[in-house]
Protein backbone atom coordinates (compact mmCIF):
# COMPACT_ATOMS: atom_id res chain seq x y z
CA UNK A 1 -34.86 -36.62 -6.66
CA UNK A 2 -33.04 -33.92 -8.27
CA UNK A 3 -33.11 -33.42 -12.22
CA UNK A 4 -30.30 -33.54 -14.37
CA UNK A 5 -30.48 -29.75 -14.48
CA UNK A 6 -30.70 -29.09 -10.99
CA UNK A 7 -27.72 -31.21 -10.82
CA UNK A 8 -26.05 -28.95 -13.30
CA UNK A 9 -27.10 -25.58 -11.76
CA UNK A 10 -25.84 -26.89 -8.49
CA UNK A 11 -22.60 -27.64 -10.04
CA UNK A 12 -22.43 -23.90 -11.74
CA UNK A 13 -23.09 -22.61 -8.36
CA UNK A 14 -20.57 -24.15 -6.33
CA UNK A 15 -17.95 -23.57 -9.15
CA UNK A 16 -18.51 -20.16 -9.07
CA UNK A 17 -18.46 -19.48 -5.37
CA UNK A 18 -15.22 -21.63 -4.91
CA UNK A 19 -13.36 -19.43 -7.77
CA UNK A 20 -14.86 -16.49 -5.76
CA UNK A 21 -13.60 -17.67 -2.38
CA UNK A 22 -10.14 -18.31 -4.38
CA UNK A 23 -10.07 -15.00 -5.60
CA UNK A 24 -10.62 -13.13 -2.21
CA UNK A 25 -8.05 -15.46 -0.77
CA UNK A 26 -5.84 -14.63 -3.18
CA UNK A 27 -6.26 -10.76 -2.34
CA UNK A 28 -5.83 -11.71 1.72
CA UNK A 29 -2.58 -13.25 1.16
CA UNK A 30 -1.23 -10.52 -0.70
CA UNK A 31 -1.93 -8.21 1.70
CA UNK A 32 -0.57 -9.78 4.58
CA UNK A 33 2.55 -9.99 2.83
CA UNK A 34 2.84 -6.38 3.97
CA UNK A 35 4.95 -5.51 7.27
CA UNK A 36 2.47 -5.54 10.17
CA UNK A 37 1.07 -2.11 10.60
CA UNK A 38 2.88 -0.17 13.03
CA UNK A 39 2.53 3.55 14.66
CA UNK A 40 4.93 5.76 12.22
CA UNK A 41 5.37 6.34 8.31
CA UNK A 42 7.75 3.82 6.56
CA UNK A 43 8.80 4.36 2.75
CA UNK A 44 10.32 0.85 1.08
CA UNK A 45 12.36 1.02 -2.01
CA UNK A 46 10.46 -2.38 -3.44
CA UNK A 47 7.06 -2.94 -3.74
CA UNK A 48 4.30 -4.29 -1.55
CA UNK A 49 6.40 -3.16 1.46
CA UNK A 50 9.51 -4.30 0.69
CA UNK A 51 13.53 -3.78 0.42
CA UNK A 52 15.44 -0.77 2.12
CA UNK A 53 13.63 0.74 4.82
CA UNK A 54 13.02 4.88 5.45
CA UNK A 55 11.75 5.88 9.04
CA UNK A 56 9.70 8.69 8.38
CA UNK A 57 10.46 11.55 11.07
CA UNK A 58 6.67 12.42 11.39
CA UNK A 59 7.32 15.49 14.39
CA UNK A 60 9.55 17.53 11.43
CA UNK A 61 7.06 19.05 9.59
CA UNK A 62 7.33 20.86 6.33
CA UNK A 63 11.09 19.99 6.07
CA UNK A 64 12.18 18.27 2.46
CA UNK A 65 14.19 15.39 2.67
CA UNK A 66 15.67 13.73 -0.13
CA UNK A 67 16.40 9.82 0.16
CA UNK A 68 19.56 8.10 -0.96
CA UNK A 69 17.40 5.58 -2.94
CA UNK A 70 13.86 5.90 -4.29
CA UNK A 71 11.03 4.84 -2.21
CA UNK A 72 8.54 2.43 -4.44
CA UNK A 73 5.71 1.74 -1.29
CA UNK A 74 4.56 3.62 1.70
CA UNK A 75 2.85 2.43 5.31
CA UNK A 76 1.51 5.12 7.60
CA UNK A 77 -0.45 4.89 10.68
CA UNK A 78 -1.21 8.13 12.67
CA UNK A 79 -3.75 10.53 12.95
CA UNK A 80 -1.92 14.00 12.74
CA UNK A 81 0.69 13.47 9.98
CA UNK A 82 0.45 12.41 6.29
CA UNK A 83 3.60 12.12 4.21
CA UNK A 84 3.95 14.24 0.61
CA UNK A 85 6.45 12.14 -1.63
CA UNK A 86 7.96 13.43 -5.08
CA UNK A 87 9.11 12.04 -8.25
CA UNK A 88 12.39 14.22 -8.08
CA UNK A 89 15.34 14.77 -5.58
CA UNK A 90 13.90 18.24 -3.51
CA UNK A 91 10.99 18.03 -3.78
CA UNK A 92 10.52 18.50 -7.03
CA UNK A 93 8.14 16.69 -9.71
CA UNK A 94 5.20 15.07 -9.00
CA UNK A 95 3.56 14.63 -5.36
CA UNK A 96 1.77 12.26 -4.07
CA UNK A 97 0.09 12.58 -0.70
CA UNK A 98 -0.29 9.98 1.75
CA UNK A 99 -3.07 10.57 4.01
CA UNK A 100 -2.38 9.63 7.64
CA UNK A 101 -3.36 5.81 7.38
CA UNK A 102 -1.80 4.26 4.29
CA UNK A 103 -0.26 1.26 2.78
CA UNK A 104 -0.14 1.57 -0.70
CA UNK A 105 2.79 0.83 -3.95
CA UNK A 106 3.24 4.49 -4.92
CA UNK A 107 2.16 5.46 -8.59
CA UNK A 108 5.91 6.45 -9.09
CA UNK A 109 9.47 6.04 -7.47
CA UNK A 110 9.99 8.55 -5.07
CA UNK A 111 12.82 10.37 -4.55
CA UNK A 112 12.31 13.31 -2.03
CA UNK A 113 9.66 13.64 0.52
CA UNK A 114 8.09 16.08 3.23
CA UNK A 115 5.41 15.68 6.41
CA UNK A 116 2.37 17.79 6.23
CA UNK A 117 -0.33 18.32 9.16
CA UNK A 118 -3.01 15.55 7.84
C-alpha cells in the first residue's frame, strides 16, 4: 500500500513530465509550421517562414541583389551555397550568414542579399 507521500511524489512526478511533454510539443508544432524543407534558399518577408516569397538564385554567386521588400526568415537546404543577407539596400549594413542548411527568423529585416561558396 502506498503512503500518503508516495502518493504525493507520484503526483509531482507525473505533473512535471506532462508539463515537459507539453512544452516539447509546443516547440514541434511551431516548427512544423515552417514550409516543408525543400532543395534551394527561400527568404520570407514574415516570420517563421511566412508572407512574400524570394527564390534565392543559388548558381549566381557573389552578385548583390537587393529585394523589393525586406526578408524577415530564411530556409536553405544545399550543400555548396549559403546565403549573406544585409540590413541595408546593396549590401550594405549588417550581414548575416546563412550557412548552407538553415531555417531560422533573421536577427534583422533584410534588405539586400548575396550567395557565397558555403
Amino acid at each position: 500500500m502506498f503512503s500518503p507521500k508516495t502518493k504525493f511524489r507520484t503526483a509531482a512526478v507525473v505533473a512535471t513530465a506532462a508539463a515537459a511533454l507539453t512544452g516539447l510539443g509546443a516547440g514541434a508544432a511551431s516548427a512544423a509550421d515552417w514550409p516543408p524543407l525543400h532543395e534551394g534558399a527561400y527568404l520570407y518577408s514574415g516570420t517563421g517562414g511566412t508572407g512574400a516569397v524570394t527564390e534565392v538564385d543559388l548558381g549566381d554567386y557573389g552578385t548583390c541583389h537587393t529585394l523589393s521588400r525586406s526578408a524577415r526568415s530564411i530556409q536553405v537546404a544545399n550543400g555548396s551555397a549559403s546565403v549573406v543577407v544585409y540590413s541595408g539596400a546593396g549590401c550594405t549594413g549588417s550581414a548575416w550568414a546563412s550557412g548552407s542548411l538553415a531555417q531560422s527568423d533573421l536577427p534583422a529585416p533584410a534588405l539586400s542579399y548575396r550567395v557565397v561558396p558555403a
